[in-house]
PDB file of N, CA and C in Angstrom:
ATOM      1  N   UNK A   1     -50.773  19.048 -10.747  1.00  0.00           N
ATOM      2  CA  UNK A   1     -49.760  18.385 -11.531  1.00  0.00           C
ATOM      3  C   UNK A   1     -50.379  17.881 -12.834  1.00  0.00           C
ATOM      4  N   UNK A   2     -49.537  17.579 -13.616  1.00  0.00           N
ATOM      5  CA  UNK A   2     -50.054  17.445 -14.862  1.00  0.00           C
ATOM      6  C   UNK A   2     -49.117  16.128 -15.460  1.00  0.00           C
ATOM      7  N   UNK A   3     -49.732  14.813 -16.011  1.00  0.00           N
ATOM      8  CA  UNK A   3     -49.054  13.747 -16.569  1.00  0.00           C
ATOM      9  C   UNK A   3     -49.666  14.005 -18.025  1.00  0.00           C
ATOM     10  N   UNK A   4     -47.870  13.458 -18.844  1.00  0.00           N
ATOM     11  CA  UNK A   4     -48.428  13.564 -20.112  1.00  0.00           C
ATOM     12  C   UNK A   4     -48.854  12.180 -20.603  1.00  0.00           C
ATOM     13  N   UNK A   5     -49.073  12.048 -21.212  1.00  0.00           N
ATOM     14  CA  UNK A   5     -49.407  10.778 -21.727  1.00  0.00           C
ATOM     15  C   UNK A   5     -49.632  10.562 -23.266  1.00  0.00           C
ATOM     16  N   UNK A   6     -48.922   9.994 -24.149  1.00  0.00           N
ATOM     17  CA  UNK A   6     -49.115   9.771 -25.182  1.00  0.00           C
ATOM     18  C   UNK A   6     -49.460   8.331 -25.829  1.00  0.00           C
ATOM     19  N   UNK A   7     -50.474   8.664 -27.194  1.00  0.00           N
ATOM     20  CA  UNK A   7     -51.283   7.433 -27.688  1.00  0.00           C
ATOM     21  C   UNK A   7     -50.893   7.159 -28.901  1.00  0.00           C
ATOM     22  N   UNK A   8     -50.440   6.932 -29.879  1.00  0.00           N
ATOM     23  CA  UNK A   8     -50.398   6.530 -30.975  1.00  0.00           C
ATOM     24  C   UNK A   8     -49.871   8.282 -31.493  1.00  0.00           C
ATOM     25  N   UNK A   9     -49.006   8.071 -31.009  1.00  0.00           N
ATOM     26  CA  UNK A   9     -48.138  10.090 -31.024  1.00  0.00           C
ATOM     27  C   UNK A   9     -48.953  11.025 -30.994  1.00  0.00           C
ATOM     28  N   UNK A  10     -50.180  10.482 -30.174  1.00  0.00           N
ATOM     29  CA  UNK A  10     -50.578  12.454 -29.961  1.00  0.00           C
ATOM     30  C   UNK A  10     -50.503  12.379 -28.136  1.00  0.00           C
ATOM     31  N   UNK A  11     -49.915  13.436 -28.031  1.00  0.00           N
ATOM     32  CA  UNK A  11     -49.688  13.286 -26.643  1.00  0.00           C
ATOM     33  C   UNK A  11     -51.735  14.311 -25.959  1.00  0.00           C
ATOM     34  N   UNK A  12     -51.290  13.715 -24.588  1.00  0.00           N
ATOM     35  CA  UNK A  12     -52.921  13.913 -23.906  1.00  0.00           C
ATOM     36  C   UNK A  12     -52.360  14.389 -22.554  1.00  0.00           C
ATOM     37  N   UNK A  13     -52.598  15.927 -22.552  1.00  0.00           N
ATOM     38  CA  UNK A  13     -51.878  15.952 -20.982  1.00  0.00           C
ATOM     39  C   UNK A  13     -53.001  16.079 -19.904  1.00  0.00           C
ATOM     40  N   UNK A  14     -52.298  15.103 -18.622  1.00  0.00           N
ATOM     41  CA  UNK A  14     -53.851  15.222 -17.844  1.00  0.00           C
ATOM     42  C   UNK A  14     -53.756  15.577 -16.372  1.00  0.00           C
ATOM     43  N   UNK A  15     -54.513  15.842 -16.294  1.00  0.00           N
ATOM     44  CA  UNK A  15     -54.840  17.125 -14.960  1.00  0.00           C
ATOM     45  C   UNK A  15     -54.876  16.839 -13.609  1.00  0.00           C
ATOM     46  N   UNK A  16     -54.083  16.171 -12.650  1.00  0.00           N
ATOM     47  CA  UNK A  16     -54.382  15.443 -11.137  1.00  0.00           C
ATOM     48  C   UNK A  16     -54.445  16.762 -10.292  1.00  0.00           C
ATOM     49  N   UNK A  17     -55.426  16.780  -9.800  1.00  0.00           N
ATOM     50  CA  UNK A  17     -55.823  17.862  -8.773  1.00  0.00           C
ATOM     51  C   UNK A  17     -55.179  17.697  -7.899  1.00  0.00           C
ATOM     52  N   UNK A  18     -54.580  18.720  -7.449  1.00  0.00           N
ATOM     53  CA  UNK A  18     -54.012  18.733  -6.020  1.00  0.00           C
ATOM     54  C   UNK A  18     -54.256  17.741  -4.795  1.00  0.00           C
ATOM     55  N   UNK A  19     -53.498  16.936  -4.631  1.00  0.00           N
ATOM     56  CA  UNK A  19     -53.550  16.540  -3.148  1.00  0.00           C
ATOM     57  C   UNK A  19     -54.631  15.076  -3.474  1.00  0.00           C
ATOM     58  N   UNK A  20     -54.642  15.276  -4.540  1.00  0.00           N
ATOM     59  CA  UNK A  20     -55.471  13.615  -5.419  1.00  0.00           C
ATOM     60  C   UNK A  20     -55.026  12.477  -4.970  1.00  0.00           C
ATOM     61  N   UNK A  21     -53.746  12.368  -5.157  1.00  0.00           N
ATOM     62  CA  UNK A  21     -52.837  10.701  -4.746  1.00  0.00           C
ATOM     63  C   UNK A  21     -53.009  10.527  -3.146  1.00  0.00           C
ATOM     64  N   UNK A  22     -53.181  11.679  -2.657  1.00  0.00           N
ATOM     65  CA  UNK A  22     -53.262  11.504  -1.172  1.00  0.00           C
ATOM     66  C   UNK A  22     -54.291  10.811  -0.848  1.00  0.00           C
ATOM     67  N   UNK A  23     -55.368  11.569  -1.051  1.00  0.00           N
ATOM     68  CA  UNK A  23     -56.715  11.280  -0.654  1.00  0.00           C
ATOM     69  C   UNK A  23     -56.744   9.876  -1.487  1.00  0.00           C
ATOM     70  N   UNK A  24     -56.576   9.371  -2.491  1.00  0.00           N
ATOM     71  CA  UNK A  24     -56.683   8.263  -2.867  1.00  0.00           C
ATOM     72  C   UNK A  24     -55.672   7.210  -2.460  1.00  0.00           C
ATOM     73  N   UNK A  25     -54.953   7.471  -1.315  1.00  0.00           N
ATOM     74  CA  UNK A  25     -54.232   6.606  -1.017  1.00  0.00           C
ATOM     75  C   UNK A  25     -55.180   5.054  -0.722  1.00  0.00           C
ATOM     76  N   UNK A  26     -56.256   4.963   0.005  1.00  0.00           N
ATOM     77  CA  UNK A  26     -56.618   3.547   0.251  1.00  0.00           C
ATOM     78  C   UNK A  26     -56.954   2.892  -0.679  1.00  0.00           C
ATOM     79  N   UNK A  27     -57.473   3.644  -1.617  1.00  0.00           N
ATOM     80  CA  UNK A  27     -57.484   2.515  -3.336  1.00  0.00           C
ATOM     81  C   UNK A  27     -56.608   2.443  -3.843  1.00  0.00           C
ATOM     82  N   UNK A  28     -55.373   3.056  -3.954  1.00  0.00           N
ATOM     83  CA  UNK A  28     -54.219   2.765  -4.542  1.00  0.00           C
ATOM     84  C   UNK A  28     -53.570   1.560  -3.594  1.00  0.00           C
ATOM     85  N   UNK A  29     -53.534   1.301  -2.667  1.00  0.00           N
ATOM     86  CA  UNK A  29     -53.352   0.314  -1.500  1.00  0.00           C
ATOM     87  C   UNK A  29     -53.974  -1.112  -1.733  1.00  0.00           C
ATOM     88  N   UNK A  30     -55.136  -1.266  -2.124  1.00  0.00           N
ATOM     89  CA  UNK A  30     -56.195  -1.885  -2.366  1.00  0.00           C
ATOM     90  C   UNK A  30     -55.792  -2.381  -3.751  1.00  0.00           C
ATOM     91  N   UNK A  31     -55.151  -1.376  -4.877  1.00  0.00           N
ATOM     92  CA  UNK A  31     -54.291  -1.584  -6.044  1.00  0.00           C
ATOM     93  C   UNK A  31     -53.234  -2.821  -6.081  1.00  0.00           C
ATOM     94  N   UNK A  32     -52.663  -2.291  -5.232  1.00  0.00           N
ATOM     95  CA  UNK A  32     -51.086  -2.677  -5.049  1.00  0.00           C
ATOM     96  C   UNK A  32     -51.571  -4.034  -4.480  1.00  0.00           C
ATOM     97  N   UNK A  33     -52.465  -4.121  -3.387  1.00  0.00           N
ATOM     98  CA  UNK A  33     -52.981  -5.170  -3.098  1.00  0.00           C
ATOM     99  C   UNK A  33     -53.356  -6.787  -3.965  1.00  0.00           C
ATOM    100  N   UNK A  34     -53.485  -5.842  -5.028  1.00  0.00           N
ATOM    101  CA  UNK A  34     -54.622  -6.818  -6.197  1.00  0.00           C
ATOM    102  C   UNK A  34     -53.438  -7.365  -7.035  1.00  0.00           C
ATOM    103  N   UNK A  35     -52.333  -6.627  -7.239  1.00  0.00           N
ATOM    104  CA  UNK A  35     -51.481  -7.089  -8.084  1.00  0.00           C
ATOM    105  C   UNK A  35     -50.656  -7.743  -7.632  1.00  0.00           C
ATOM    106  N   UNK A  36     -50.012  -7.534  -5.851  1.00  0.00           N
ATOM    107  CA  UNK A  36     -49.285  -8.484  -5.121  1.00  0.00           C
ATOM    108  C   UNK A  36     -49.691 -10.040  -5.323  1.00  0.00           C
ATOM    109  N   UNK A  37     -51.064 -10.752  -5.924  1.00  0.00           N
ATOM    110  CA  UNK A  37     -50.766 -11.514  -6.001  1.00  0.00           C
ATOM    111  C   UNK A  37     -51.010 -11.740  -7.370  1.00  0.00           C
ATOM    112  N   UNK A  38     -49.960 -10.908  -8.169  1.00  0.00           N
ATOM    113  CA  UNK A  38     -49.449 -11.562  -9.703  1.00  0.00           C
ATOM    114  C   UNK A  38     -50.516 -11.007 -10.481  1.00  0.00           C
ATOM    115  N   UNK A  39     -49.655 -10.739 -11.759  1.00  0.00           N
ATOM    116  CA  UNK A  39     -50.738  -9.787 -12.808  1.00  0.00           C
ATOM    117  C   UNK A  39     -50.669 -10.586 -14.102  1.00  0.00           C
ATOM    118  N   UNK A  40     -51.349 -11.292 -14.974  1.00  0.00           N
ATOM    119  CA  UNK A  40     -51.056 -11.365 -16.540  1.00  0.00           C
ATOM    120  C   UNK A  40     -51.199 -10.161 -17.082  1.00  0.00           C
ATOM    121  N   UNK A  41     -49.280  -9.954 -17.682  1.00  0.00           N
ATOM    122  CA  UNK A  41     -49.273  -8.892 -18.242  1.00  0.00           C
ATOM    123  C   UNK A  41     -48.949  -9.208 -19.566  1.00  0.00           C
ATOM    124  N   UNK A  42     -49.908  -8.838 -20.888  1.00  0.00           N
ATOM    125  CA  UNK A  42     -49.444  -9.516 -22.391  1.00  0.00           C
ATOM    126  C   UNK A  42     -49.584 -11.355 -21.906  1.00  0.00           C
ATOM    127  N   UNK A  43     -48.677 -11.226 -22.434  1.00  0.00           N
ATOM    128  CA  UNK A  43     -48.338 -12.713 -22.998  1.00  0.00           C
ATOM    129  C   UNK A  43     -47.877 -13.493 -21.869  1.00  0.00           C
ATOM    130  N   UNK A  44     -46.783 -12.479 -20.582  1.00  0.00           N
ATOM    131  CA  UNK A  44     -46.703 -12.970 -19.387  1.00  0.00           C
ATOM    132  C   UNK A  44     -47.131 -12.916 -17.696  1.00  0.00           C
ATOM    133  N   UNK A  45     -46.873 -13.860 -17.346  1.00  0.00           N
ATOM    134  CA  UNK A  45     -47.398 -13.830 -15.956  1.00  0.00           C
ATOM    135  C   UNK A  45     -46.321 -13.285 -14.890  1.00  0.00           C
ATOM    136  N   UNK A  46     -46.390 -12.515 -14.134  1.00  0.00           N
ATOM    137  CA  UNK A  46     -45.634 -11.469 -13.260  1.00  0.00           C
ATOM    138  C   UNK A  46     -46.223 -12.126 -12.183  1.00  0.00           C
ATOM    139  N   UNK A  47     -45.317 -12.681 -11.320  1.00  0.00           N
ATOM    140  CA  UNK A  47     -45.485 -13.181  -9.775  1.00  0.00           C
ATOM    141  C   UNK A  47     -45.484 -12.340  -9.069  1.00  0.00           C
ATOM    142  N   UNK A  48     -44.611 -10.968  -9.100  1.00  0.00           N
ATOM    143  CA  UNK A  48     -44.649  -9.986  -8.305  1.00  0.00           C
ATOM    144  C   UNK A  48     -44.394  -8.930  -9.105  1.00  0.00           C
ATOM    145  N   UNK A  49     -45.706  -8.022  -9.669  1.00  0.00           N
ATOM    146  CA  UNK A  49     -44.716  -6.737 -10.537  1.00  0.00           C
ATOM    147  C   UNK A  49     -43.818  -5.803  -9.682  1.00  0.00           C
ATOM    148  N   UNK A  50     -43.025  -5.136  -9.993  1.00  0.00           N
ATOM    149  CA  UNK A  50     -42.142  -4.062  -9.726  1.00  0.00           C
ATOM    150  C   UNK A  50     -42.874  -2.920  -9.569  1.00  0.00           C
ATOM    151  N   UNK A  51     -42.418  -1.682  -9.456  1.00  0.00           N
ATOM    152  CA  UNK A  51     -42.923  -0.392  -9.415  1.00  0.00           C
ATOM    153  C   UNK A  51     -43.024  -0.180 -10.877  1.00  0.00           C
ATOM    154  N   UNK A  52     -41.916  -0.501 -11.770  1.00  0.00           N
ATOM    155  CA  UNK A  52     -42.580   0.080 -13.182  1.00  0.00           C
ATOM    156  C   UNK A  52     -43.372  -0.984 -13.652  1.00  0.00           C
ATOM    157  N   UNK A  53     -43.821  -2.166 -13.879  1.00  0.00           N
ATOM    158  CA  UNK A  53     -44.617  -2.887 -14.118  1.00  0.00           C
ATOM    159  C   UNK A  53     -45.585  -2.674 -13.365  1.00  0.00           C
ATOM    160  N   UNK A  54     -45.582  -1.949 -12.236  1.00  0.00           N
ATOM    161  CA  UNK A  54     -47.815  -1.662 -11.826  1.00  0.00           C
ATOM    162  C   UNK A  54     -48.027  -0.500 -12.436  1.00  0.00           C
ATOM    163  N   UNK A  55     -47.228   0.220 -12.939  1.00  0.00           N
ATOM    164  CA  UNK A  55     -47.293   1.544 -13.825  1.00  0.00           C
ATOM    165  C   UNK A  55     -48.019   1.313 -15.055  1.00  0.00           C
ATOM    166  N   UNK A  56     -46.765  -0.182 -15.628  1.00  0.00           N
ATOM    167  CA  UNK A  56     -47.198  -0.148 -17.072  1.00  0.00           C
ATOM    168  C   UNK A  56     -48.583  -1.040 -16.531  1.00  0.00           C
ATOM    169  N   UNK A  57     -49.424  -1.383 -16.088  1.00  0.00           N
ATOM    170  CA  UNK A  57     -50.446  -2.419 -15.603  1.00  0.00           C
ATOM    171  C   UNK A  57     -51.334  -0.960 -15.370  1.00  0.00           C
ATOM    172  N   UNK A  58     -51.015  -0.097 -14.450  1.00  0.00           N
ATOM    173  CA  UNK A  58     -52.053   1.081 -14.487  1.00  0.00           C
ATOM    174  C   UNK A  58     -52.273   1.809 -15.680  1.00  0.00           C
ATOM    175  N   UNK A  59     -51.066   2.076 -16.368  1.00  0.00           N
ATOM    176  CA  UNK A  59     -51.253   2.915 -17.787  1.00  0.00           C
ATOM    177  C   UNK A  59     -51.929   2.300 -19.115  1.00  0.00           C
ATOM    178  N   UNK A  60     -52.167   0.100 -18.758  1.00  0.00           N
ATOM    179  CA  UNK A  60     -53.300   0.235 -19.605  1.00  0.00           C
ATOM    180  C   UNK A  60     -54.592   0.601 -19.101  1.00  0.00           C
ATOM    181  N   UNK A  61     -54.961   0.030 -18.070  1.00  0.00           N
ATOM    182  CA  UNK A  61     -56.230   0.880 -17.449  1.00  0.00           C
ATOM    183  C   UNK A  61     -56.073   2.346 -17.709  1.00  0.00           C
ATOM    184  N   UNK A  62     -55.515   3.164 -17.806  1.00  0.00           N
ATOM    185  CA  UNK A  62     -55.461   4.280 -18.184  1.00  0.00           C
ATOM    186  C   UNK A  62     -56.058   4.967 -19.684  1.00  0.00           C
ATOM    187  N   UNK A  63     -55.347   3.575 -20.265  1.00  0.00           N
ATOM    188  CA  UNK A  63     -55.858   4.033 -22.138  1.00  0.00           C
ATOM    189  C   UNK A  63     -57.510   3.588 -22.218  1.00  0.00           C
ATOM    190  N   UNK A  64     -57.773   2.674 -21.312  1.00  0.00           N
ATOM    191  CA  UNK A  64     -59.154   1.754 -21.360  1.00  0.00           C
ATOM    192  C   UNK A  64     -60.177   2.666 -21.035  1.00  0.00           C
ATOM    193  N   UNK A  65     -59.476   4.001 -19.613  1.00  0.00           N
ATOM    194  CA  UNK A  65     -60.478   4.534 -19.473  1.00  0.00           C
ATOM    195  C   UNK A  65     -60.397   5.592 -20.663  1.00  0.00           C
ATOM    196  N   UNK A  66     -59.935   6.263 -21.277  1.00  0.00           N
ATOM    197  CA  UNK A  66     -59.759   7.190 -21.837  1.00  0.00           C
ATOM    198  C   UNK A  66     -60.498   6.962 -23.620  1.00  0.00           C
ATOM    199  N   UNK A  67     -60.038   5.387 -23.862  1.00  0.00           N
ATOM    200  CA  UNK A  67     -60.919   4.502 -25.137  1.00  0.00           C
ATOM    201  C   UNK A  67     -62.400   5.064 -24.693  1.00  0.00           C
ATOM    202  N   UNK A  68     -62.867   4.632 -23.734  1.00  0.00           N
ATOM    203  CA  UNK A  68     -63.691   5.102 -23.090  1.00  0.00           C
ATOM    204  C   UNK A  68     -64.687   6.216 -22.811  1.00  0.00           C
ATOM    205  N   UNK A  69     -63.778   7.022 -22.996  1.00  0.00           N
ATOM    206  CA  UNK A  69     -64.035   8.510 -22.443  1.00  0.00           C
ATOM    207  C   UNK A  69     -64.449   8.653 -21.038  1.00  0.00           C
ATOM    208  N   UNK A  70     -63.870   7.592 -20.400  1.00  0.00           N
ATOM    209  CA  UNK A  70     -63.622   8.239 -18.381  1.00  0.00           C
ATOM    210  C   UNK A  70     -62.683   9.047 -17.869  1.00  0.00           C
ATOM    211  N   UNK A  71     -63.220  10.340 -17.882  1.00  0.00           N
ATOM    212  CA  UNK A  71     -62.085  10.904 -18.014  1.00  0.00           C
ATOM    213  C   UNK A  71     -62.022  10.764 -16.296  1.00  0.00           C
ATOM    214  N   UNK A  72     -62.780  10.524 -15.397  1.00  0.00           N
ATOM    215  CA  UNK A  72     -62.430  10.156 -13.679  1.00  0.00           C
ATOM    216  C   UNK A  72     -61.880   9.260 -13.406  1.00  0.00           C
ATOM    217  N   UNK A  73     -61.432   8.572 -14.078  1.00  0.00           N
ATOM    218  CA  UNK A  73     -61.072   7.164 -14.040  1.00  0.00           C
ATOM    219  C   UNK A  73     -59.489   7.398 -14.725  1.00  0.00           C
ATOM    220  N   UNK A  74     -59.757   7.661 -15.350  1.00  0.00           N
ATOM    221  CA  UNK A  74     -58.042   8.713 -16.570  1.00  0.00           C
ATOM    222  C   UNK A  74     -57.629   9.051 -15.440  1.00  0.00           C
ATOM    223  N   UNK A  75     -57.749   9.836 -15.163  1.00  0.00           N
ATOM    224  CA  UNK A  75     -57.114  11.062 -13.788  1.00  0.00           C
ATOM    225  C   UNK A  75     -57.016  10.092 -12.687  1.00  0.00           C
ATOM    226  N   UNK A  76     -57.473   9.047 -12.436  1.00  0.00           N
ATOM    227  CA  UNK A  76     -57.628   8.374 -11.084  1.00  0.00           C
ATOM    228  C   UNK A  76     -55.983   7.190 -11.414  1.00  0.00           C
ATOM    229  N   UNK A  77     -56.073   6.746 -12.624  1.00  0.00           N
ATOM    230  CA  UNK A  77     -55.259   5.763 -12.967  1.00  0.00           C
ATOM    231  C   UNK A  77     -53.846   6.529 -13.666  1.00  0.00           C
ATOM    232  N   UNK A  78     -53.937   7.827 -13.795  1.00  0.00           N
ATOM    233  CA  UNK A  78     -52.415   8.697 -13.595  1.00  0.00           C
ATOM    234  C   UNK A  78     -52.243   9.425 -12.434  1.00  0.00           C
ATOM    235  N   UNK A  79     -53.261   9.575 -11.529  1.00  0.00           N
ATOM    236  CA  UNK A  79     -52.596   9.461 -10.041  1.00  0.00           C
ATOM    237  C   UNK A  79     -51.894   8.705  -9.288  1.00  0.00           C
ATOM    238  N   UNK A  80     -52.352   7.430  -9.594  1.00  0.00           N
ATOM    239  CA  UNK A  80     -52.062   6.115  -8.900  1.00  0.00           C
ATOM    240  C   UNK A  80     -50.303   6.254  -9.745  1.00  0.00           C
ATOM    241  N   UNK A  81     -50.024   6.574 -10.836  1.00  0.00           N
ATOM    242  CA  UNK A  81     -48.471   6.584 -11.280  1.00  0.00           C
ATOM    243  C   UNK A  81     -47.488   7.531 -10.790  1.00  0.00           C
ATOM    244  N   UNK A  82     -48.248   9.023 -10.837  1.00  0.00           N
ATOM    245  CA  UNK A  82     -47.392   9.706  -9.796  1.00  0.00           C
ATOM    246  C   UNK A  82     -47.308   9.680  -8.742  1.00  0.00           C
ATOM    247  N   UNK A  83     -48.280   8.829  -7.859  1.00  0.00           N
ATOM    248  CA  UNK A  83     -48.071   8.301  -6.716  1.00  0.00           C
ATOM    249  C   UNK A  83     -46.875   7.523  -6.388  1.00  0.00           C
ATOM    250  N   UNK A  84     -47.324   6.128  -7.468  1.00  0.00           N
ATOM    251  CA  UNK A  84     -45.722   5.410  -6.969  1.00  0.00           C
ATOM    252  C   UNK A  84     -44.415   6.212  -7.738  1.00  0.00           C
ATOM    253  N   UNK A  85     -44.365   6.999  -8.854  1.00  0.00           N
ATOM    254  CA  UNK A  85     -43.238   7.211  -9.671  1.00  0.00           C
ATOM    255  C   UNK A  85     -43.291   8.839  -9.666  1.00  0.00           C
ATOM    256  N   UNK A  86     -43.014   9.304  -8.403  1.00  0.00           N
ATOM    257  CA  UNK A  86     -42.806  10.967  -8.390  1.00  0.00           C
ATOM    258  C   UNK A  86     -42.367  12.123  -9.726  1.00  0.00           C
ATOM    259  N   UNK A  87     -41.106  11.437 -10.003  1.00  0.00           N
ATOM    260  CA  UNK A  87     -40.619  11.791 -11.023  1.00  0.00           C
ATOM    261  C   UNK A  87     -40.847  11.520 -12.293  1.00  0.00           C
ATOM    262  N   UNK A  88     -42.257  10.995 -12.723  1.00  0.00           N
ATOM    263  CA  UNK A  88     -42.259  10.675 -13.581  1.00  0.00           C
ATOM    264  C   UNK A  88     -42.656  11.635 -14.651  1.00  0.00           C
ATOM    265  N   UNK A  89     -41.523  12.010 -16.070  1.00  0.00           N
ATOM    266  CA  UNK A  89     -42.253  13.251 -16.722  1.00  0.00           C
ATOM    267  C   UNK A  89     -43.278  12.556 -17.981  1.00  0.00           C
ATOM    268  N   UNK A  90     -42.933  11.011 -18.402  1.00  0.00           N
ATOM    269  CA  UNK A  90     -44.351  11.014 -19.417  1.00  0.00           C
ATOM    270  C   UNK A  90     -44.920   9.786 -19.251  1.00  0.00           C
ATOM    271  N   UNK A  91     -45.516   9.202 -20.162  1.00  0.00           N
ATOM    272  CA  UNK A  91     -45.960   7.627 -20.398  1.00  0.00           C
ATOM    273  C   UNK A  91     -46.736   7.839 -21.299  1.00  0.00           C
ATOM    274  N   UNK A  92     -45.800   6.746 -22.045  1.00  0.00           N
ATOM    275  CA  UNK A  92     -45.924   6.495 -23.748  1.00  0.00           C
ATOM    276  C   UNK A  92     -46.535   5.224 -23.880  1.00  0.00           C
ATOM    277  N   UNK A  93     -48.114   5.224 -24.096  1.00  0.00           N
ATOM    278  CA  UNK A  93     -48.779   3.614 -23.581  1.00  0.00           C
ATOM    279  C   UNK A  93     -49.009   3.322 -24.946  1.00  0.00           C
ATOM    280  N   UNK A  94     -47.952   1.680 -24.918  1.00  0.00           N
ATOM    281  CA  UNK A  94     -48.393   0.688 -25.934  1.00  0.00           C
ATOM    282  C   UNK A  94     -49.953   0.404 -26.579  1.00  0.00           C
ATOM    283  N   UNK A  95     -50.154   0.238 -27.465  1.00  0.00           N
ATOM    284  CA  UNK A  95     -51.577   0.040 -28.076  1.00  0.00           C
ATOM    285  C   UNK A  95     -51.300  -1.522 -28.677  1.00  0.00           C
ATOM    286  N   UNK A  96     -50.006  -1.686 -29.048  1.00  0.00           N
ATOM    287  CA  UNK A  96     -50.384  -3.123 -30.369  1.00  0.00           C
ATOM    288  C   UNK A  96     -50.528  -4.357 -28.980  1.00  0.00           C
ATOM    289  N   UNK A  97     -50.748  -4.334 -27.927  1.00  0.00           N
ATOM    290  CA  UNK A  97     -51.289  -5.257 -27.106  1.00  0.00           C
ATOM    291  C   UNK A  97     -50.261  -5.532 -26.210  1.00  0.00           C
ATOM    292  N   UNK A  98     -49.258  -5.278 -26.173  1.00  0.00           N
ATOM    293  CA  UNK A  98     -48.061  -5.665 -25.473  1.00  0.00           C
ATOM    294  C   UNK A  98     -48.240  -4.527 -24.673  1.00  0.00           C
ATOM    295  N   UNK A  99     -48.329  -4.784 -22.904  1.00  0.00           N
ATOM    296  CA  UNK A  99     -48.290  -3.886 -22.534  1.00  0.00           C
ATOM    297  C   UNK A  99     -46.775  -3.401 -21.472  1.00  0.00           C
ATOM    298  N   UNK A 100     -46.308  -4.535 -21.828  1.00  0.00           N
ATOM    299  CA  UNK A 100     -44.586  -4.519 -21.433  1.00  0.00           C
ATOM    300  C   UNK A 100     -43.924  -3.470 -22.049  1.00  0.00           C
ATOM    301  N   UNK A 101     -44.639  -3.154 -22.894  1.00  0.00           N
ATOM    302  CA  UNK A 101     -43.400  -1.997 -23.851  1.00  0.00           C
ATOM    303  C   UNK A 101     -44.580  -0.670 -23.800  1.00  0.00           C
ATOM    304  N   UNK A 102     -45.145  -0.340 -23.213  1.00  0.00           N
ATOM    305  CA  UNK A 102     -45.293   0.897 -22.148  1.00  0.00           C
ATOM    306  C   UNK A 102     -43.974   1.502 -21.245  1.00  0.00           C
ATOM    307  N   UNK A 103     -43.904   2.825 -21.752  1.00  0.00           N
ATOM    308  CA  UNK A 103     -43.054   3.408 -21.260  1.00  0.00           C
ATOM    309  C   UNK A 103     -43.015   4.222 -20.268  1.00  0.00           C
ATOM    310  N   UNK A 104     -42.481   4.372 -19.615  1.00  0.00           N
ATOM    311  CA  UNK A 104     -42.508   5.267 -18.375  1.00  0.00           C
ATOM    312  C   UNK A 104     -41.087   6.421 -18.039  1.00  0.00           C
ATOM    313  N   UNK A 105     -41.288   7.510 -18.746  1.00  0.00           N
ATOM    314  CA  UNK A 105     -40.383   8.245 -18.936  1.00  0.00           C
ATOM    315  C   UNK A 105     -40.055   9.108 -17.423  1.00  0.00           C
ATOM    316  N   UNK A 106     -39.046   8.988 -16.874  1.00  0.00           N
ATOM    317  CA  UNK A 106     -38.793   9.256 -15.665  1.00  0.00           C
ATOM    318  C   UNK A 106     -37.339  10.198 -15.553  1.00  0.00           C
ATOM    319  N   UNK A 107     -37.445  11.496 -14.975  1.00  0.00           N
ATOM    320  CA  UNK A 107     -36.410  12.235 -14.852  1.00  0.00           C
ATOM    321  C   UNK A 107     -35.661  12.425 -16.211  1.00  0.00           C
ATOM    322  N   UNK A 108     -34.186  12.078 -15.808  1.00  0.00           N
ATOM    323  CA  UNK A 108     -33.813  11.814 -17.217  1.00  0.00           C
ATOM    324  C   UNK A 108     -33.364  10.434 -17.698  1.00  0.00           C
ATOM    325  N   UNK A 109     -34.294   9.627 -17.190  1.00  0.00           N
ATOM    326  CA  UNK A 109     -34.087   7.781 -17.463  1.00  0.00           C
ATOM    327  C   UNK A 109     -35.326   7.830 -18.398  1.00  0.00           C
ATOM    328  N   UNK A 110     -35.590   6.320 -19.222  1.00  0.00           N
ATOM    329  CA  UNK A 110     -36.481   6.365 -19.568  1.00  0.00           C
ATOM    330  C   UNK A 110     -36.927   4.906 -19.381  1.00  0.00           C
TER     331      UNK A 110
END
């Protein structure tokens, strides 16, 4: 499978190997874990994020690894999104610091 992901409009499409989200199910668990008790996201504090708020919370770790150049860590933190968000066809990750306005383009919702 392949997530696109775009940065400051250049899109980055990236590569989850087969059967990836599976095998990474106990760290994604361990994820979900970490954020159940509340995430500062931007400016606010989330008592309990949602499914698209651990998205937009994974998709900055996503840009961090990629600032980076991890690209195992890239691939690990857009698994963890098609994991929870099947349908998801992009994610358009905020840069000016707000990471609330990360997008998560899904089916035909956005």
């Amino acid at each position: 499978m392949i997530l696109n992901v775009t940065i400051n409009e250049h899109s980055y499409p990236i590569r989850i190997p087969d059967g990836m989200p599976e095998e990474a199910a106990s760290m994604f668990a361990r994820m979900d874990a970490d954020m159940d008790r509340g995430w500062q996201m931007s400016r606010v504090w989330v008592d309990r994020p949602d499914s698209r708020q651990r998205c937009q919370i994974v998709a900055d770790r996503l840009l961090t690894a990629m600032e980076n150049h991890n690209q195992e860590l890239a691939t690990m933190m857009a698994a963890y999104i098609v994991a929870r968000m099947p349908d998801v066809r992009e994610v358009v990750i905020d840069t000016s610091g707000d990471m609330t306005q990360t997008q998560i383009e899904r089916g035909d919702q956005t």
